[in-house]
N, C-alpha and C. Protein backbone atom coordinates (compact mmCIF):
# COMPACT_ATOMS: atom_id res chain seq x y z
N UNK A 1 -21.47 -21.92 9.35
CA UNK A 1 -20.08 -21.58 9.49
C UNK A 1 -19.24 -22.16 8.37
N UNK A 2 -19.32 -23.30 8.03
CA UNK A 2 -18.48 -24.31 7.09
C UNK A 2 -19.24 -25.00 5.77
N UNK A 3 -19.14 -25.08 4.55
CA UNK A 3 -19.87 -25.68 3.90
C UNK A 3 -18.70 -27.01 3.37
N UNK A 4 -19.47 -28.03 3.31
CA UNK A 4 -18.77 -29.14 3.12
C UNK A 4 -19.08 -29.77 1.25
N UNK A 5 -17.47 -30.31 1.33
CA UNK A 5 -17.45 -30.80 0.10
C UNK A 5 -19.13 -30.87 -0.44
N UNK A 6 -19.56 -31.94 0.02
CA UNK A 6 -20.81 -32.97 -0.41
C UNK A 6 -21.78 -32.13 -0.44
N UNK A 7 -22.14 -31.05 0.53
CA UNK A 7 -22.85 -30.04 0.64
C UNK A 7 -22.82 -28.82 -1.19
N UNK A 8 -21.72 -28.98 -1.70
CA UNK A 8 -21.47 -28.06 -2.96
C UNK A 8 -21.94 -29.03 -3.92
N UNK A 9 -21.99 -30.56 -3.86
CA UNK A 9 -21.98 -31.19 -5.17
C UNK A 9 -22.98 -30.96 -6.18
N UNK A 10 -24.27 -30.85 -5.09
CA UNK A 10 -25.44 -30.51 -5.15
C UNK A 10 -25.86 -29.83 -6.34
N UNK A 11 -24.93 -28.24 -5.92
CA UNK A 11 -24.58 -27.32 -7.14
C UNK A 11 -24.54 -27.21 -8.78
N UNK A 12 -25.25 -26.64 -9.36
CA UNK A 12 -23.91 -26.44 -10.45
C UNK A 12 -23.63 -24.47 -10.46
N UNK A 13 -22.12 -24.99 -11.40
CA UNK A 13 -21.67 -23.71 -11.01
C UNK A 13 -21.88 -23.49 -12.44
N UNK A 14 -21.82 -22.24 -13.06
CA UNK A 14 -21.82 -21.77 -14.35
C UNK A 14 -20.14 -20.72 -14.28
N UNK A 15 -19.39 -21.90 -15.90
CA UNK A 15 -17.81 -21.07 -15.73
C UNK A 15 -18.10 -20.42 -17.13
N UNK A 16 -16.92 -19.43 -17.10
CA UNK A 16 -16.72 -18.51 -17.86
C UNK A 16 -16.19 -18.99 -19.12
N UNK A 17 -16.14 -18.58 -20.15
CA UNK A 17 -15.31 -19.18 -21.49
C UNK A 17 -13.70 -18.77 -20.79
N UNK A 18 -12.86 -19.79 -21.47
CA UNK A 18 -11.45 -19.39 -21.22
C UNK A 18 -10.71 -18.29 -22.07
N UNK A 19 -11.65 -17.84 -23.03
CA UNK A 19 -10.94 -16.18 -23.05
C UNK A 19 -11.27 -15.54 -21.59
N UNK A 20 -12.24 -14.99 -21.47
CA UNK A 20 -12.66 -14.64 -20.16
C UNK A 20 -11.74 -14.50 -19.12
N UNK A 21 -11.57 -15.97 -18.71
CA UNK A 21 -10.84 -16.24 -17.19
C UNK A 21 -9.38 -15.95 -17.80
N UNK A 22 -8.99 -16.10 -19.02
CA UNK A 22 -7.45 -15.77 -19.26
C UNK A 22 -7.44 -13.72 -19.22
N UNK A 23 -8.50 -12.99 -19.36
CA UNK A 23 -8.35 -12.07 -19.37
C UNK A 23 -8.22 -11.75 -17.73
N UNK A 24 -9.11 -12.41 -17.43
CA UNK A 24 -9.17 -11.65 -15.98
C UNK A 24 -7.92 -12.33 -15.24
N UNK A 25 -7.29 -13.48 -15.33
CA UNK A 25 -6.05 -13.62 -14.95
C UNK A 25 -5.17 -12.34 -15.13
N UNK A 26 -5.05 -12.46 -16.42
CA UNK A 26 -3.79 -11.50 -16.99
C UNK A 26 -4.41 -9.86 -15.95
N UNK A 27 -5.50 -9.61 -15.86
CA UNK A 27 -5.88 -8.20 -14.98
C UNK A 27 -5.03 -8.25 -13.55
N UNK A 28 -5.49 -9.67 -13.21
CA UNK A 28 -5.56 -10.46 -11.06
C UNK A 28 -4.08 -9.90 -11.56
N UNK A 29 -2.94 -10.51 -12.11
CA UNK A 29 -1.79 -10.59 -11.96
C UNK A 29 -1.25 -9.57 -12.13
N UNK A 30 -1.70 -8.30 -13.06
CA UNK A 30 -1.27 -6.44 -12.87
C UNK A 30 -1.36 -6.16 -11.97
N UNK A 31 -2.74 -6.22 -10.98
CA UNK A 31 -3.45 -5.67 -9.90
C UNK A 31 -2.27 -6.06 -8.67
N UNK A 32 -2.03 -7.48 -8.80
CA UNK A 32 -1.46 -8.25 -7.45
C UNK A 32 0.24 -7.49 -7.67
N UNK A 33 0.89 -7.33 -9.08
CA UNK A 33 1.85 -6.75 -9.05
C UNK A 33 1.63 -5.44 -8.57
N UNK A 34 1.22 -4.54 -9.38
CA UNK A 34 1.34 -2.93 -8.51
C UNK A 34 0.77 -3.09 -6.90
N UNK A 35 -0.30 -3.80 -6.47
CA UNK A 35 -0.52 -3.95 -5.18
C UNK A 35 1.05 -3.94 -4.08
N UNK A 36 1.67 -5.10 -4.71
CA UNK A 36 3.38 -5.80 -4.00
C UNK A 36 4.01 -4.66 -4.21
N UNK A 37 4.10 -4.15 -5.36
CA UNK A 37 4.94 -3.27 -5.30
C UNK A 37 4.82 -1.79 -4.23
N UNK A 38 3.43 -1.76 -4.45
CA UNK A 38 3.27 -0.16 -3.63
C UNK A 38 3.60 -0.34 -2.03
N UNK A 39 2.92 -1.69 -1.94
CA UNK A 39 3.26 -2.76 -0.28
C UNK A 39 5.13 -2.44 -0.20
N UNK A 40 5.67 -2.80 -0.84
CA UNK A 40 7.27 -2.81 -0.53
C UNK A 40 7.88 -1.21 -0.31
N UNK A 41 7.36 -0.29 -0.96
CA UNK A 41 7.18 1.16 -0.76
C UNK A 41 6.59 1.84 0.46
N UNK A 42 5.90 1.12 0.73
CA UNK A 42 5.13 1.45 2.07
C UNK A 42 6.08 1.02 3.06
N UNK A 43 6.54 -0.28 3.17
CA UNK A 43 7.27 -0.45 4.32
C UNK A 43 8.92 0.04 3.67
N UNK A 44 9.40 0.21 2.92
CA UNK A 44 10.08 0.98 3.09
C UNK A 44 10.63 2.71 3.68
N UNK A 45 9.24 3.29 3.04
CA UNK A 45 8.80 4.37 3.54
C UNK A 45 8.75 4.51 5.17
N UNK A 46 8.48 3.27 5.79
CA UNK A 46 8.10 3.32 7.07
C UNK A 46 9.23 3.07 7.77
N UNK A 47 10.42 2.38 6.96
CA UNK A 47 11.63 2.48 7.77
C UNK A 47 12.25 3.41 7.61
N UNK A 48 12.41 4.27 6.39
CA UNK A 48 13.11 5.17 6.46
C UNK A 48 12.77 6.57 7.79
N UNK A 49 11.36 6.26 7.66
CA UNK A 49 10.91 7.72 8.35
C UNK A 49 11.25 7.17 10.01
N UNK A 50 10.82 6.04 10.11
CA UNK A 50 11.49 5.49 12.05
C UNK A 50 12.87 6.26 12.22
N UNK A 51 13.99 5.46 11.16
CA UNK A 51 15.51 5.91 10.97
C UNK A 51 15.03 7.57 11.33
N UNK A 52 14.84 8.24 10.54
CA UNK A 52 14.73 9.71 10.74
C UNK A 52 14.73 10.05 11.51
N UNK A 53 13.87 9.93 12.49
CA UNK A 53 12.59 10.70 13.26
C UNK A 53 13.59 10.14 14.30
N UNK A 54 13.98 8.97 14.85
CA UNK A 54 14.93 8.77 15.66
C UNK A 54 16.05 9.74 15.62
N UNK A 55 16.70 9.77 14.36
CA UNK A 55 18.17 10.34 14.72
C UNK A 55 17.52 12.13 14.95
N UNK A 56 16.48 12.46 14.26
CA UNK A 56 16.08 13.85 15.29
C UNK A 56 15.81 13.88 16.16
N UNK A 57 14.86 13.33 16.96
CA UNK A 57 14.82 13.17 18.31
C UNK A 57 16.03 13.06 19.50
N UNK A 58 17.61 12.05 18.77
CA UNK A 58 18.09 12.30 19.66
C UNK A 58 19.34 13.56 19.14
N UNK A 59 18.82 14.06 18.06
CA UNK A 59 19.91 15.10 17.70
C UNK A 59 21.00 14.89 16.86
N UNK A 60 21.52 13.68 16.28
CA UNK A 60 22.14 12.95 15.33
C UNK A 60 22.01 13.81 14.14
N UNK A 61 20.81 14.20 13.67
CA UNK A 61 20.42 14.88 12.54
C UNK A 61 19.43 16.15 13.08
N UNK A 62 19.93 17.14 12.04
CA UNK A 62 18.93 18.42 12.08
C UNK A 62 18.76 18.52 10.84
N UNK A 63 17.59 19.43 10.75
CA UNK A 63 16.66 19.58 9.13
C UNK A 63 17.50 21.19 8.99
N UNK A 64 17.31 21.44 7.88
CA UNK A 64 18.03 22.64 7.65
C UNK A 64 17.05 23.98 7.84
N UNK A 65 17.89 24.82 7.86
CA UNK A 65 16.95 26.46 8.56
C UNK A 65 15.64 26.56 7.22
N UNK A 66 16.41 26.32 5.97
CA UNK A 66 15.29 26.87 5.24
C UNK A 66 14.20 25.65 4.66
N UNK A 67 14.27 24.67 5.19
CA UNK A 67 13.47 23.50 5.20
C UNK A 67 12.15 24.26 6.66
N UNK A 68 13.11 24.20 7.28
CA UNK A 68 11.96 24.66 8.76
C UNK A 68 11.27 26.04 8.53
N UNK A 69 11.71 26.83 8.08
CA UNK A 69 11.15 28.33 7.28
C UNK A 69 9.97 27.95 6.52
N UNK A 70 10.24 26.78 5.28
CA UNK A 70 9.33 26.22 4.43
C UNK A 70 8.23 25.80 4.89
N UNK A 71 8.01 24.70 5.90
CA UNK A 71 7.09 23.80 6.72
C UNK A 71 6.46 24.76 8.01
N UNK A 72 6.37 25.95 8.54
CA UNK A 72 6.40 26.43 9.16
C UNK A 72 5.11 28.21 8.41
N UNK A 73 5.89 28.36 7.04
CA UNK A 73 5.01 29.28 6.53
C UNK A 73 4.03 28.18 5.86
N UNK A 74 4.15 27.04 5.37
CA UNK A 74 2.92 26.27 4.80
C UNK A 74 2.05 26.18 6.17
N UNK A 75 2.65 25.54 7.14
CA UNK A 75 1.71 25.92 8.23
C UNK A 75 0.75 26.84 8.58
N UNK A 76 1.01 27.89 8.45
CA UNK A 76 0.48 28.98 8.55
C UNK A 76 -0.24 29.33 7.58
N UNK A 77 -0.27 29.34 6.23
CA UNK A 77 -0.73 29.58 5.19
C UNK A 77 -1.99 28.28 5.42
N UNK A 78 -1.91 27.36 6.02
CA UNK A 78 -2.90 26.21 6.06
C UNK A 78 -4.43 26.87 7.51
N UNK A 79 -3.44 26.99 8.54
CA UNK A 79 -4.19 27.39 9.49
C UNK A 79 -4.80 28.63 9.75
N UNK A 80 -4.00 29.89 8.70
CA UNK A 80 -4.34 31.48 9.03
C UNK A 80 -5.70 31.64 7.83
C-alpha cells in the first residue's frame, strides 16, 4: 500500500540532463495551461446552459421560430 522513505533509499534513480527536465517543464506548464483554461470553459458553459434551460422551462425565454425550424429539419435529416 505505502512505500516508506527508507524503503526508496535503497534505490538509485537515474535523472535526466537539465535540458531535458527544463524542456519537459516548459511542455507540463502549456499542457496544465490549455488544460485550466478549457476547465474554466467547461464550467462556464455549464452555467450558462443551467441559466437557459431554466428560464425555458419556466417560459422566461423562448428560442425563435426559425431556430426551432433549423433544429427540427437537422433532426430529421439525422434520423430519416
Amino acid at each position: 500500500k505505502e512505500v516508506s522513505g527508507t524503503a526508496l533509499k535503497g534505490y538509485k534513480v537515474i535523472m535526466p540532463y537539465d535540458e531535458i527536465l527544463k524542456c519537459f517543464e516548459d511542455l507540463s506548464k502549456v499542457s496544465n495551461g490549455k488544460f485550466l483554461s478549457i476547465q474554466y470553459q467547461v464550467e462556464s458553459l455549464i452555467k450558462q446552459r443551467d441559466i437557459l434551460l431554466s428560464q425555458l422551462i419556466s417560459g422566461k425565454t423562448r428560442l425563435p421560430k426559425s431556430f426551432i425550424e433549423k433544429f427540427e429539419a437537422k433532426t430529421e435529416a439525422v434520423s430519416g
